[in-house]
PDB file of N, CA and C in Angstrom:
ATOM      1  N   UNK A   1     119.021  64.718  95.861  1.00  0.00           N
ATOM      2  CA  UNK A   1     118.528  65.934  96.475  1.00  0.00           C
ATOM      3  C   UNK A   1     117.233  66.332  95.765  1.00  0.00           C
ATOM      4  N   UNK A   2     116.387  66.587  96.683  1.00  0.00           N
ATOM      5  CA  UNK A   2     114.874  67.253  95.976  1.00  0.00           C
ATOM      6  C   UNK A   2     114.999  68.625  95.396  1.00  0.00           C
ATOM      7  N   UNK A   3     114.075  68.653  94.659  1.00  0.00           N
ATOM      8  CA  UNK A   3     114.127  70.039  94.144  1.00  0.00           C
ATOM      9  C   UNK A   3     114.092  71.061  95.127  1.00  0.00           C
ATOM     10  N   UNK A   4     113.081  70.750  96.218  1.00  0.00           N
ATOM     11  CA  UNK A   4     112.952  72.055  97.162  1.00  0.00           C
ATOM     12  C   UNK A   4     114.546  72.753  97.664  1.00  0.00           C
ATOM     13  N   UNK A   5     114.996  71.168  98.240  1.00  0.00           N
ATOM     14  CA  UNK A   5     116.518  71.392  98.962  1.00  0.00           C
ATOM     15  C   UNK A   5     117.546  71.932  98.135  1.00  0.00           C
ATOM     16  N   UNK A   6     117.261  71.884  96.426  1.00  0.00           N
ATOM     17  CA  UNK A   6     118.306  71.819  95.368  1.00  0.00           C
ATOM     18  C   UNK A   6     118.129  73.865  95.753  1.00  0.00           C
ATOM     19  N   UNK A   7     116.721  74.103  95.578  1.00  0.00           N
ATOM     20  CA  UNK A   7     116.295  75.697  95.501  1.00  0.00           C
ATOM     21  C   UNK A   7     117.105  76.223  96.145  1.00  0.00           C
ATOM     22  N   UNK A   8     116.736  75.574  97.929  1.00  0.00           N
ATOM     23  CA  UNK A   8     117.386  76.256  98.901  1.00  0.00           C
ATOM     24  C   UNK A   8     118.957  76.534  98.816  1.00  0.00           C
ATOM     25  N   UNK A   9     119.682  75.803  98.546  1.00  0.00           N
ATOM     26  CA  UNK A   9     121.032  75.396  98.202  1.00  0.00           C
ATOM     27  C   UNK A   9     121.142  76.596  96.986  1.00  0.00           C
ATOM     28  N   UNK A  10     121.034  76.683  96.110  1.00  0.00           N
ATOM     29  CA  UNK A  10     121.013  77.636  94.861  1.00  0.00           C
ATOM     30  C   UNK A  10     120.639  79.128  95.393  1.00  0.00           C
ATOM     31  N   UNK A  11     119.638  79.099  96.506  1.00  0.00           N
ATOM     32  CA  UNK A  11     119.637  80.715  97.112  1.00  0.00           C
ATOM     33  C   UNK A  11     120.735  81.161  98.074  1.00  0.00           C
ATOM     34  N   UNK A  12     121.159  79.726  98.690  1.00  0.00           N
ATOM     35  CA  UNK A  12     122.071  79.794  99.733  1.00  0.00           C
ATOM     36  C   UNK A  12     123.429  80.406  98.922  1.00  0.00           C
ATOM     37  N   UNK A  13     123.857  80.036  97.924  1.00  0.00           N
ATOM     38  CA  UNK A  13     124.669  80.245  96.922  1.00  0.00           C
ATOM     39  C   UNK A  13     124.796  81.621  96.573  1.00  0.00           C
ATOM     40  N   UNK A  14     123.400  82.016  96.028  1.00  0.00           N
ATOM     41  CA  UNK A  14     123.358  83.361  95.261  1.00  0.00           C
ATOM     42  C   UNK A  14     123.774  84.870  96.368  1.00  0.00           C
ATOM     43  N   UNK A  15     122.677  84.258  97.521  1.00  0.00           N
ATOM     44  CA  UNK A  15     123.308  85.205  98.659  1.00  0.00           C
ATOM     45  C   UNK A  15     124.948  85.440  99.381  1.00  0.00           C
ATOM     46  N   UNK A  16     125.651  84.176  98.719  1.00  0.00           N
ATOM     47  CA  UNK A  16     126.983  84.272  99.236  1.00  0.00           C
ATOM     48  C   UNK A  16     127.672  85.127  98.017  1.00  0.00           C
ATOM     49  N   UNK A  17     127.394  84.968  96.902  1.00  0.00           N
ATOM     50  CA  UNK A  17     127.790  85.533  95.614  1.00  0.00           C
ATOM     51  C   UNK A  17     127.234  87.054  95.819  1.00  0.00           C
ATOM     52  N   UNK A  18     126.395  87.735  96.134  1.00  0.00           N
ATOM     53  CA  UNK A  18     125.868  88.379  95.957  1.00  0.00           C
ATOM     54  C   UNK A  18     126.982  89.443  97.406  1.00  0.00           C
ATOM     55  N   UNK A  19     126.733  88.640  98.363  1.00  0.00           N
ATOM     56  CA  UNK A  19     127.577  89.872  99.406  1.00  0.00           C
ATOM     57  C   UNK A  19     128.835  89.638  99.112  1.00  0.00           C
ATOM     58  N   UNK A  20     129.440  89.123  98.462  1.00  0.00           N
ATOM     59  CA  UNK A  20     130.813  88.930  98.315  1.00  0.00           C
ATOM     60  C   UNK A  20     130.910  90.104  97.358  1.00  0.00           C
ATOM     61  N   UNK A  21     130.188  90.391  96.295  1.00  0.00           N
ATOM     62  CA  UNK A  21     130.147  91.420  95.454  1.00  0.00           C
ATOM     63  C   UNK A  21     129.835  92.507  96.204  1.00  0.00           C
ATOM     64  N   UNK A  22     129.636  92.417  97.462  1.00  0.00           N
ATOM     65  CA  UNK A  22     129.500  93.698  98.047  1.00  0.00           C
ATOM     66  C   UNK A  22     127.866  94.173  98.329  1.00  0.00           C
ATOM     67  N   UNK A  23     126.965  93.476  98.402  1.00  0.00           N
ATOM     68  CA  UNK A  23     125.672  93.856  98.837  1.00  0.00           C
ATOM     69  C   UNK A  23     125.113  93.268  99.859  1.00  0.00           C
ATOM     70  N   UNK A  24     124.401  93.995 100.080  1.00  0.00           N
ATOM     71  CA  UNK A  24     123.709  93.652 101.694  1.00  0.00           C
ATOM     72  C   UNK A  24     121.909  92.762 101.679  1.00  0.00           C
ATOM     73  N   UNK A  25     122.038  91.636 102.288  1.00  0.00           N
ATOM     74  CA  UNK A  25     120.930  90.835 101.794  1.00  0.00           C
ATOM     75  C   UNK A  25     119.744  91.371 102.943  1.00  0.00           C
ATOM     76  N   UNK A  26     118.953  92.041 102.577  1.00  0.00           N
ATOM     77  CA  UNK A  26     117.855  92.136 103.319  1.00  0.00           C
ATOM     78  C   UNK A  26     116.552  91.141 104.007  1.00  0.00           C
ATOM     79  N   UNK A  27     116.304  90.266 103.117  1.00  0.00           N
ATOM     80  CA  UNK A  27     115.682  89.622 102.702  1.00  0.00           C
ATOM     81  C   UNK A  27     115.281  88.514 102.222  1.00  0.00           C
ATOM     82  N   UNK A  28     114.796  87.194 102.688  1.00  0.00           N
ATOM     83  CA  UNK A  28     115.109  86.027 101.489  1.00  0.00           C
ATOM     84  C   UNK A  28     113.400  85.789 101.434  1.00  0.00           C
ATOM     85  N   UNK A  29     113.015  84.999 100.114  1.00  0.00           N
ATOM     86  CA  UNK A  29     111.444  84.571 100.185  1.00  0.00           C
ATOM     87  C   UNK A  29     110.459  85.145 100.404  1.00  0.00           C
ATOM     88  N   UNK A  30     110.581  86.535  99.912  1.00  0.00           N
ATOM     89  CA  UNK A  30     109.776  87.553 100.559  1.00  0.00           C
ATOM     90  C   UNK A  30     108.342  86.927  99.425  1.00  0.00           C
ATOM     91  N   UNK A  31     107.110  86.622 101.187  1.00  0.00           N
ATOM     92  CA  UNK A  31     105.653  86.682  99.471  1.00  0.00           C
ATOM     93  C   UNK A  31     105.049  87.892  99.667  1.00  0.00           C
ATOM     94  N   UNK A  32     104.078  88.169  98.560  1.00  0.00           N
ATOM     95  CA  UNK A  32     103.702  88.981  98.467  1.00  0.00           C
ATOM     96  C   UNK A  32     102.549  88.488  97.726  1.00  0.00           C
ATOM     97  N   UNK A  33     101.233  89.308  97.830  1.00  0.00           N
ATOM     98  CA  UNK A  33      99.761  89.067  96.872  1.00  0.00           C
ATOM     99  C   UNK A  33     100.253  88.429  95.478  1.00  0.00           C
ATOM    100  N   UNK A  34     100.308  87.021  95.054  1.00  0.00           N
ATOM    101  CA  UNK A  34     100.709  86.417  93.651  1.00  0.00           C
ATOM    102  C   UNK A  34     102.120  86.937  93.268  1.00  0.00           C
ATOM    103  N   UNK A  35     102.604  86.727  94.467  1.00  0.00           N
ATOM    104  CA  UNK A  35     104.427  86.841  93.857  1.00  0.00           C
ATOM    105  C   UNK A  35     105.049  86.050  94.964  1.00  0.00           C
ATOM    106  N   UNK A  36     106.715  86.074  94.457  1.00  0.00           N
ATOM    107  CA  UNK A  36     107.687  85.719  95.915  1.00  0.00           C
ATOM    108  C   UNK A  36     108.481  85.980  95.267  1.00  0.00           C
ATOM    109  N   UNK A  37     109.839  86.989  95.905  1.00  0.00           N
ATOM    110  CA  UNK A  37     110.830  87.244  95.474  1.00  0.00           C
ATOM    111  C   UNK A  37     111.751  86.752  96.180  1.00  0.00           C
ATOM    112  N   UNK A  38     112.628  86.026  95.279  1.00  0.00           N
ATOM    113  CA  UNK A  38     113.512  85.318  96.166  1.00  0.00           C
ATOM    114  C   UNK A  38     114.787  85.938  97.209  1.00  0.00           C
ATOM    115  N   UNK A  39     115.168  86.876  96.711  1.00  0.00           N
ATOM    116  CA  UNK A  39     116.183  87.727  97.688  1.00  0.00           C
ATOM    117  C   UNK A  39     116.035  89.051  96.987  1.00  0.00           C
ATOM    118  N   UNK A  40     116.004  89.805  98.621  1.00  0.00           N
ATOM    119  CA  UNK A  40     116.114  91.496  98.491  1.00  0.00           C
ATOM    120  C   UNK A  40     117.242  91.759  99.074  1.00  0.00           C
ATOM    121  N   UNK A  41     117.876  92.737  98.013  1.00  0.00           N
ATOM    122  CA  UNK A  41     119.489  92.997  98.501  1.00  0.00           C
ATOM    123  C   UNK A  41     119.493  94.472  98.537  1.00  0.00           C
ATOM    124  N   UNK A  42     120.519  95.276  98.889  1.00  0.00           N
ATOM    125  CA  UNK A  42     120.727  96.694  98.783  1.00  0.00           C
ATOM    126  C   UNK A  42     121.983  96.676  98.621  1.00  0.00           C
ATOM    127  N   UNK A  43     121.887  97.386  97.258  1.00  0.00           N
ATOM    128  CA  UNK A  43     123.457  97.864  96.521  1.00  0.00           C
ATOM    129  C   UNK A  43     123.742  99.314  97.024  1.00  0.00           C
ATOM    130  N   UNK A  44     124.646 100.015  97.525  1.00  0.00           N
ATOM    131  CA  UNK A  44     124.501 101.883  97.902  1.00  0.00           C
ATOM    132  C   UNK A  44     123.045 101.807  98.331  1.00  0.00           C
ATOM    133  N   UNK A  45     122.212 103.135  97.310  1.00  0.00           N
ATOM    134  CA  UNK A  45     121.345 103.046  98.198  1.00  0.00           C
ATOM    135  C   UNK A  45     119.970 102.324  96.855  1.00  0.00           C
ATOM    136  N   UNK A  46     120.775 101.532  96.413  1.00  0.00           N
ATOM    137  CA  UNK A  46     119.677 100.952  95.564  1.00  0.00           C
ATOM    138  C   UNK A  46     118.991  99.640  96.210  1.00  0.00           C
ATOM    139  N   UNK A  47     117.907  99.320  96.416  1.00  0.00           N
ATOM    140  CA  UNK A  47     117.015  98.174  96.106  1.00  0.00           C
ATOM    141  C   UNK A  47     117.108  97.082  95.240  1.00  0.00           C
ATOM    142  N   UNK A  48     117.497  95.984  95.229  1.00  0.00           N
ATOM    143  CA  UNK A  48     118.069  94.903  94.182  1.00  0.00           C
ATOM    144  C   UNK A  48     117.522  93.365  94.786  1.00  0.00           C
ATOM    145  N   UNK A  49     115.831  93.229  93.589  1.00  0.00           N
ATOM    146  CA  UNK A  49     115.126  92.133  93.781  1.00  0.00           C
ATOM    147  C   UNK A  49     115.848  91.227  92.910  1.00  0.00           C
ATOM    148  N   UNK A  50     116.043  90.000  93.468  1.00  0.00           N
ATOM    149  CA  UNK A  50     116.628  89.182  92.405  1.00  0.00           C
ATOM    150  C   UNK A  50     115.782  87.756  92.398  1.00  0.00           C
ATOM    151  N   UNK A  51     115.696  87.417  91.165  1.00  0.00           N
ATOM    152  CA  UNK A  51     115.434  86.173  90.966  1.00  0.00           C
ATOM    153  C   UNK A  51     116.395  85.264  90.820  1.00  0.00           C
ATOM    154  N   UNK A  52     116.456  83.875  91.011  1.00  0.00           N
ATOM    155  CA  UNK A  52     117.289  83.212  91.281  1.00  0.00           C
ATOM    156  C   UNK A  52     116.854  81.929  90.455  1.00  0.00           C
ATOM    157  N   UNK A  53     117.732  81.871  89.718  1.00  0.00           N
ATOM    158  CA  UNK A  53     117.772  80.655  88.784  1.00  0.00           C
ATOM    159  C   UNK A  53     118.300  79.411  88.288  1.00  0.00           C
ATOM    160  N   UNK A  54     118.157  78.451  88.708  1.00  0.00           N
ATOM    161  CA  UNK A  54     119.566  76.978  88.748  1.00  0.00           C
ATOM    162  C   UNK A  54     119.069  76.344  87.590  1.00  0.00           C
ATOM    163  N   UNK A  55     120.159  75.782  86.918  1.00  0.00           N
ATOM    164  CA  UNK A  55     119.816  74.750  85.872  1.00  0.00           C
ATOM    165  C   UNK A  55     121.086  73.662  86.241  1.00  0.00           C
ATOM    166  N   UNK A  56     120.594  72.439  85.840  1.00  0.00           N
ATOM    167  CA  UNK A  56     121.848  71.686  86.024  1.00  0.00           C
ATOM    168  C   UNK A  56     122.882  71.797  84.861  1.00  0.00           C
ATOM    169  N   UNK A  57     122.224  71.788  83.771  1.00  0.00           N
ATOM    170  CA  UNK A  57     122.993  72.179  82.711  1.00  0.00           C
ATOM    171  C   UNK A  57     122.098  72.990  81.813  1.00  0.00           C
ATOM    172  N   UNK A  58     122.513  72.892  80.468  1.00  0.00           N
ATOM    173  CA  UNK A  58     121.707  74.272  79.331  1.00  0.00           C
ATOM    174  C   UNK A  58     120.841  73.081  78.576  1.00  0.00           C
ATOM    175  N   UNK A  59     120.849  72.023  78.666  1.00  0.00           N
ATOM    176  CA  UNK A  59     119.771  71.009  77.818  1.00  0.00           C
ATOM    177  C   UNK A  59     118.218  71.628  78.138  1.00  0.00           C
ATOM    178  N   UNK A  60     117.951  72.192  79.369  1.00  0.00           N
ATOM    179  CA  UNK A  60     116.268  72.738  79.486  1.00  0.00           C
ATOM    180  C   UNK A  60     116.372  74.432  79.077  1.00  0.00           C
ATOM    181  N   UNK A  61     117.797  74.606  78.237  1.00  0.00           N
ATOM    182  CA  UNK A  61     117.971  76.383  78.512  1.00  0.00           C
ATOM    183  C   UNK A  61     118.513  77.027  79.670  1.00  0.00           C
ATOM    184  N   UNK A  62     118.155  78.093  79.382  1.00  0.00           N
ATOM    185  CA  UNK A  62     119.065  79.093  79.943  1.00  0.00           C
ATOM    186  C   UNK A  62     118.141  79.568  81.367  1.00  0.00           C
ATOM    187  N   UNK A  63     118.409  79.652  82.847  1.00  0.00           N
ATOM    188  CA  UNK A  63     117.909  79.986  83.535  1.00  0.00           C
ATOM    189  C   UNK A  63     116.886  80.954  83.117  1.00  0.00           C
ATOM    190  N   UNK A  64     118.213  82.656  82.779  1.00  0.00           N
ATOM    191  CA  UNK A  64     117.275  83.546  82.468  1.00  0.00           C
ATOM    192  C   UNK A  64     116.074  83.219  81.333  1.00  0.00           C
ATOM    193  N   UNK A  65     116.090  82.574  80.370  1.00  0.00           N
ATOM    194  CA  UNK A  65     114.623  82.473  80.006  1.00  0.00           C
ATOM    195  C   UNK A  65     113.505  82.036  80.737  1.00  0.00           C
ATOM    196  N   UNK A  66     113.362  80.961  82.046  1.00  0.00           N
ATOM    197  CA  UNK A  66     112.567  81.209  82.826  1.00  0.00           C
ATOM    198  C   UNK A  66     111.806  82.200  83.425  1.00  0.00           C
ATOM    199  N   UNK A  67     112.411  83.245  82.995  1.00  0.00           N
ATOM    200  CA  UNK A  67     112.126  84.659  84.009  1.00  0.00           C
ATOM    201  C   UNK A  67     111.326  85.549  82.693  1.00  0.00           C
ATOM    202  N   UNK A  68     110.225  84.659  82.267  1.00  0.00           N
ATOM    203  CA  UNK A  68     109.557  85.507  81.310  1.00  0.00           C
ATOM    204  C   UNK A  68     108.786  86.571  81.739  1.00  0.00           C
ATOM    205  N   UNK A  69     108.110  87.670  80.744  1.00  0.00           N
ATOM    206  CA  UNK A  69     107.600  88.871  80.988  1.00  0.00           C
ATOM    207  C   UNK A  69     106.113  88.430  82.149  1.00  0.00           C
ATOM    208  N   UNK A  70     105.408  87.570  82.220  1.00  0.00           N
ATOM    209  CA  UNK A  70     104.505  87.234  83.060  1.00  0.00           C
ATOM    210  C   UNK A  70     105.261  87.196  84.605  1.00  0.00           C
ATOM    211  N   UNK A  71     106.341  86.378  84.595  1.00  0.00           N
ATOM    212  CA  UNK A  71     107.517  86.256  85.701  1.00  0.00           C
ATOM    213  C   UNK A  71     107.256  87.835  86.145  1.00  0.00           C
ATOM    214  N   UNK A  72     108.194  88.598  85.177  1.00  0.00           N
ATOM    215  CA  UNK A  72     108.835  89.783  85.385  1.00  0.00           C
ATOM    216  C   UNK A  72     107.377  90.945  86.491  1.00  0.00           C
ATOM    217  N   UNK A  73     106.783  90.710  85.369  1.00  0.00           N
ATOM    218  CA  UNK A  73     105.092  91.321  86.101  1.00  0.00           C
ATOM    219  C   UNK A  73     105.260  90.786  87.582  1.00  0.00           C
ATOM    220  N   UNK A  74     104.964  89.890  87.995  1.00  0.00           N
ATOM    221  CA  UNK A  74     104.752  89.253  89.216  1.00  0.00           C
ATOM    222  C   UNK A  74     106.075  89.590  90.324  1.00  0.00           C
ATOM    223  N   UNK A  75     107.151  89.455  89.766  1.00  0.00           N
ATOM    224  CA  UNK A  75     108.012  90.058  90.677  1.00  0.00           C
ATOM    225  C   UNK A  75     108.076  91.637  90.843  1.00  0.00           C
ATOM    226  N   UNK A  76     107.687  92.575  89.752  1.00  0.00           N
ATOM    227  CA  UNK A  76     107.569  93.761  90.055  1.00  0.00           C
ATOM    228  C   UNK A  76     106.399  94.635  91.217  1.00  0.00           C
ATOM    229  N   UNK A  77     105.416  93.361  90.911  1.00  0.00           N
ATOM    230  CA  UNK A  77     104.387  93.554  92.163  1.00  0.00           C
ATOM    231  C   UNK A  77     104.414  93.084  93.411  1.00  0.00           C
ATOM    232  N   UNK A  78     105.057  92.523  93.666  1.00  0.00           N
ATOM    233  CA  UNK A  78     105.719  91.827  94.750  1.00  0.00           C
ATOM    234  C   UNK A  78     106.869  93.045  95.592  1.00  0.00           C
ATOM    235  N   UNK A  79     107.754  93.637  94.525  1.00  0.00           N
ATOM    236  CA  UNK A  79     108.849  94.989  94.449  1.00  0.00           C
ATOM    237  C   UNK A  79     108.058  96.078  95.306  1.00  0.00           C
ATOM    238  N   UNK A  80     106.941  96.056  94.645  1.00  0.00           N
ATOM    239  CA  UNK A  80     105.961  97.382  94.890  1.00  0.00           C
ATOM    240  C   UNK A  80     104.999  97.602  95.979  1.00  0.00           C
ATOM    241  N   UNK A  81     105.091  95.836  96.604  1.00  0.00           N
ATOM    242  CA  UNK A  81     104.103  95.930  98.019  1.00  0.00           C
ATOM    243  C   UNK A  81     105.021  95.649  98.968  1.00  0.00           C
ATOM    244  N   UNK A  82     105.807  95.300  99.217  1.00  0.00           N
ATOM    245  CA  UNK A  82     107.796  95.310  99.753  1.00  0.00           C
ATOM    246  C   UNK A  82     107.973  96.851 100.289  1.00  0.00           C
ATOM    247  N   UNK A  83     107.991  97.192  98.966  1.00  0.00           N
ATOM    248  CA  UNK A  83     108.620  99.071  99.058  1.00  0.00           C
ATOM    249  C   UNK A  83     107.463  99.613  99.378  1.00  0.00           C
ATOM    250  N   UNK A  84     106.055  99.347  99.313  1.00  0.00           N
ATOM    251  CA  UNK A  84     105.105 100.675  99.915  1.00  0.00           C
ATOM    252  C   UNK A  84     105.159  99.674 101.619  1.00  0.00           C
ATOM    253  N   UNK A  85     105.128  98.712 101.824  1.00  0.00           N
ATOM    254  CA  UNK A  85     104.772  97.832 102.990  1.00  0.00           C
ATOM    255  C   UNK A  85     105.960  98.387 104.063  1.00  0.00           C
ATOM    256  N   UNK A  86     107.139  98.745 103.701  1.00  0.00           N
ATOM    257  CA  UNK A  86     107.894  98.896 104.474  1.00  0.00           C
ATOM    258  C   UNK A  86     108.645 100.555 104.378  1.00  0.00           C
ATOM    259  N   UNK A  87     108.255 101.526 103.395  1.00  0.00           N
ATOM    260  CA  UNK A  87     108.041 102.970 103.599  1.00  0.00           C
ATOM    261  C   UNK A  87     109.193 102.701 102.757  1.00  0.00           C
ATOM    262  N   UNK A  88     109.511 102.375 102.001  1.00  0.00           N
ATOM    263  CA  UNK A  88     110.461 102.226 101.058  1.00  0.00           C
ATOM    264  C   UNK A  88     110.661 103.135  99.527  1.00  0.00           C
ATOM    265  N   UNK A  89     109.169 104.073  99.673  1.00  0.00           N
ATOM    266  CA  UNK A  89     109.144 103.865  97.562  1.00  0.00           C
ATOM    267  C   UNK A  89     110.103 105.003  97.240  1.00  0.00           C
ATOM    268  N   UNK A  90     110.664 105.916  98.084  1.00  0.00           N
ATOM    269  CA  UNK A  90     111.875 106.777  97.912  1.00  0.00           C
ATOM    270  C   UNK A  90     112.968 106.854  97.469  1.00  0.00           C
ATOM    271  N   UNK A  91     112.883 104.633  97.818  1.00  0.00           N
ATOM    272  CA  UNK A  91     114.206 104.217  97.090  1.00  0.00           C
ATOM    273  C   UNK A  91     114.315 104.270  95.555  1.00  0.00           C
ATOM    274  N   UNK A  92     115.116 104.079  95.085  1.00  0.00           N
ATOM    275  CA  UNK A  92     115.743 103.366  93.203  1.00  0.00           C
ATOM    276  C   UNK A  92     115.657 102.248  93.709  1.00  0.00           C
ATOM    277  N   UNK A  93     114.872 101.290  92.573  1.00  0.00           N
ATOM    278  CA  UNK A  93     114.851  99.683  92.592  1.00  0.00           C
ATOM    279  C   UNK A  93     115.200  98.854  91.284  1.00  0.00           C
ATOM    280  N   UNK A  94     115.962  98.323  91.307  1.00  0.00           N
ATOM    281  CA  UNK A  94     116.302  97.544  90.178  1.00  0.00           C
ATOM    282  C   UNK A  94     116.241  95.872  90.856  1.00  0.00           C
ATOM    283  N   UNK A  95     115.860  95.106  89.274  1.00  0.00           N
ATOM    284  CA  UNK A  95     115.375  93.547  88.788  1.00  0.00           C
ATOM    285  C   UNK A  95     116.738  93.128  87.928  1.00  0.00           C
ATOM    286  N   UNK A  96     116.818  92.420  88.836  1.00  0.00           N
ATOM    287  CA  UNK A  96     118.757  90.964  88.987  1.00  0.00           C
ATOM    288  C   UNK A  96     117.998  89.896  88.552  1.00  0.00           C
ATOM    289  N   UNK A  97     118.640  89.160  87.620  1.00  0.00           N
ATOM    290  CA  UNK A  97     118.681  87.908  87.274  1.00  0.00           C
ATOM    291  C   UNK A  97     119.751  86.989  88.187  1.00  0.00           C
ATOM    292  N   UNK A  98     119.998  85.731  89.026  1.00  0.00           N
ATOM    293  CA  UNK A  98     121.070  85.532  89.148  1.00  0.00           C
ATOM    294  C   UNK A  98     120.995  84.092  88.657  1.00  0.00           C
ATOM    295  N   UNK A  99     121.766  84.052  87.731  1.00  0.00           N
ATOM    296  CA  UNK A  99     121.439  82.125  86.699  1.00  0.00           C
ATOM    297  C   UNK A  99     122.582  81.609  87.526  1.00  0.00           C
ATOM    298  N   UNK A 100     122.308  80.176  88.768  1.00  0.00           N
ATOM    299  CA  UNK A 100     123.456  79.485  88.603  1.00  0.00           C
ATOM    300  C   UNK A 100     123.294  78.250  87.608  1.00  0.00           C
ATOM    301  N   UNK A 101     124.031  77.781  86.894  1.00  0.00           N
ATOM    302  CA  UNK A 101     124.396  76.712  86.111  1.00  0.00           C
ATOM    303  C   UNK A 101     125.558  75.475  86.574  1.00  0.00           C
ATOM    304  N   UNK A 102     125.438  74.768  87.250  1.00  0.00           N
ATOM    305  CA  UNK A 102     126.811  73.772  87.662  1.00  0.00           C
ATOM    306  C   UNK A 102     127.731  74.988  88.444  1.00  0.00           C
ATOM    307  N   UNK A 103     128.948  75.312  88.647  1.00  0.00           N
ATOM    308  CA  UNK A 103     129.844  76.007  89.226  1.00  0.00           C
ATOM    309  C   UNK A 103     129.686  77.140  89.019  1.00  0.00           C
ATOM    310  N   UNK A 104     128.584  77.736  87.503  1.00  0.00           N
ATOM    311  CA  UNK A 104     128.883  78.792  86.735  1.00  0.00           C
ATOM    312  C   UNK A 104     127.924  80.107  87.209  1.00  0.00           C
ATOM    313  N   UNK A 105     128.203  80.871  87.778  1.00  0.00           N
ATOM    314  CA  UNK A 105     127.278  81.831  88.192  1.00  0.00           C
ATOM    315  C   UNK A 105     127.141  83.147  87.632  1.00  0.00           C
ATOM    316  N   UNK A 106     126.155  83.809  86.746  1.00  0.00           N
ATOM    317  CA  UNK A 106     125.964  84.762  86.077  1.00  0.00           C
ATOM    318  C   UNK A 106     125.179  86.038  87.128  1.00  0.00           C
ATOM    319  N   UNK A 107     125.741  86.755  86.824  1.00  0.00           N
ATOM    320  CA  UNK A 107     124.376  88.157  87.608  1.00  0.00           C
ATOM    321  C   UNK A 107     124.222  88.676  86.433  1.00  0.00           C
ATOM    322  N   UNK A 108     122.838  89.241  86.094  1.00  0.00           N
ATOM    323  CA  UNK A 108     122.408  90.269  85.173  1.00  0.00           C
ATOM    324  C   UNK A 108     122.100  90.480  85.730  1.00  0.00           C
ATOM    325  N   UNK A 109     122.840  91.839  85.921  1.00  0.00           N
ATOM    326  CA  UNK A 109     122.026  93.258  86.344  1.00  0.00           C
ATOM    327  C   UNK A 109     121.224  93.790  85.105  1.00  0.00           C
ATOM    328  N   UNK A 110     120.667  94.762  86.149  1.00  0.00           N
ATOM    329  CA  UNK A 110     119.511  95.421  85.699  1.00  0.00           C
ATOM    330  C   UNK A 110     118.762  94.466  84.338  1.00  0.00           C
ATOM    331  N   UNK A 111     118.353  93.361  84.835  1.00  0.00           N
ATOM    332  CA  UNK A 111     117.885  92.058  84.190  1.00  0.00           C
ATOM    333  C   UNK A 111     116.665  92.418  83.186  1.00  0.00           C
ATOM    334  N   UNK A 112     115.662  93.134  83.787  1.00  0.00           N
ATOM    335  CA  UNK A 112     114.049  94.222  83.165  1.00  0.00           C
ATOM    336  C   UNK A 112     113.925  95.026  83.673  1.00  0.00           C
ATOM    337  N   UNK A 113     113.082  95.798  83.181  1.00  0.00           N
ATOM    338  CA  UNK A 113     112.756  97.463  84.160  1.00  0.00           C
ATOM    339  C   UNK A 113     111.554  96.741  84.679  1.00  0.00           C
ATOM    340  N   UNK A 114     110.778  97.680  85.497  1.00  0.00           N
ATOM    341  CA  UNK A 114     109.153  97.726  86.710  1.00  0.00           C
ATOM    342  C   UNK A 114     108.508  97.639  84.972  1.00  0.00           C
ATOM    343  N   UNK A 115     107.720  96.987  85.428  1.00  0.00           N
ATOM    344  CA  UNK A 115     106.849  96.697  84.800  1.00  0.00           C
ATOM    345  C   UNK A 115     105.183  96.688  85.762  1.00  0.00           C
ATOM    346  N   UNK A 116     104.085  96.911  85.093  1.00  0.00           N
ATOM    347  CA  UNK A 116     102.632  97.334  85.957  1.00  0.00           C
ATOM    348  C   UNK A 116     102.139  96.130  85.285  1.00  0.00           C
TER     349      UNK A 116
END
């Protein structure tokens, strides 16, 4: 399997994990000016951008370290033309980590705050 198909498969995943926990997927691949967020969800009435992270195993690390502060920047601007683009900024928005690893699927919530 290619990496692209491995991605797709790993979002396909996170979104099943994710409404099973009870949230509503708005969104997949959203781009934006030097970003793309991989799924927009709504928890109540929160906003929940998540990044989405596969490793086959921990030999390259830990998903979430991929999701460094340059990352974090880029998805928050991405958050911020989303929510003004669609009359949104009224909402609460919170940044999800979701690491799958082999079978093993982690959510960090509230993963970083907005960052400018």
């Amino acid at each position: 399997m290619d990496a692209h198909a491995s991605g797709a498969l790993s979002e396909l995943r996170a979104e099943q994990f994710l409404a099973a926990q009870g949230m509503t997927i708005l969104a997949r691949n959203v781009r934006a000016p030097g970003s793309e967020i991989d799924l927009i969800a709504e928890e109540g009435s929160t906003l929940v951008f998540v990044e989405v992270k596969m490793r086959k195993n921990a030999r390259h690390g830990l998903g979430r370290e991929a999701v460094t502060p340059a990352k974090q920047r880029r998805i928050c601007r991405g958050a911020l033309y989303y929510m003004m683009r669609n009359g949104l900024m009224n909402r609460q928005a919170r940044f999800d980590v979701l690491e799958i690893q082999g079978e093993r699927v982690t959510h960090i919530r509230d993963a970083f705050p907005y960052q400018e």
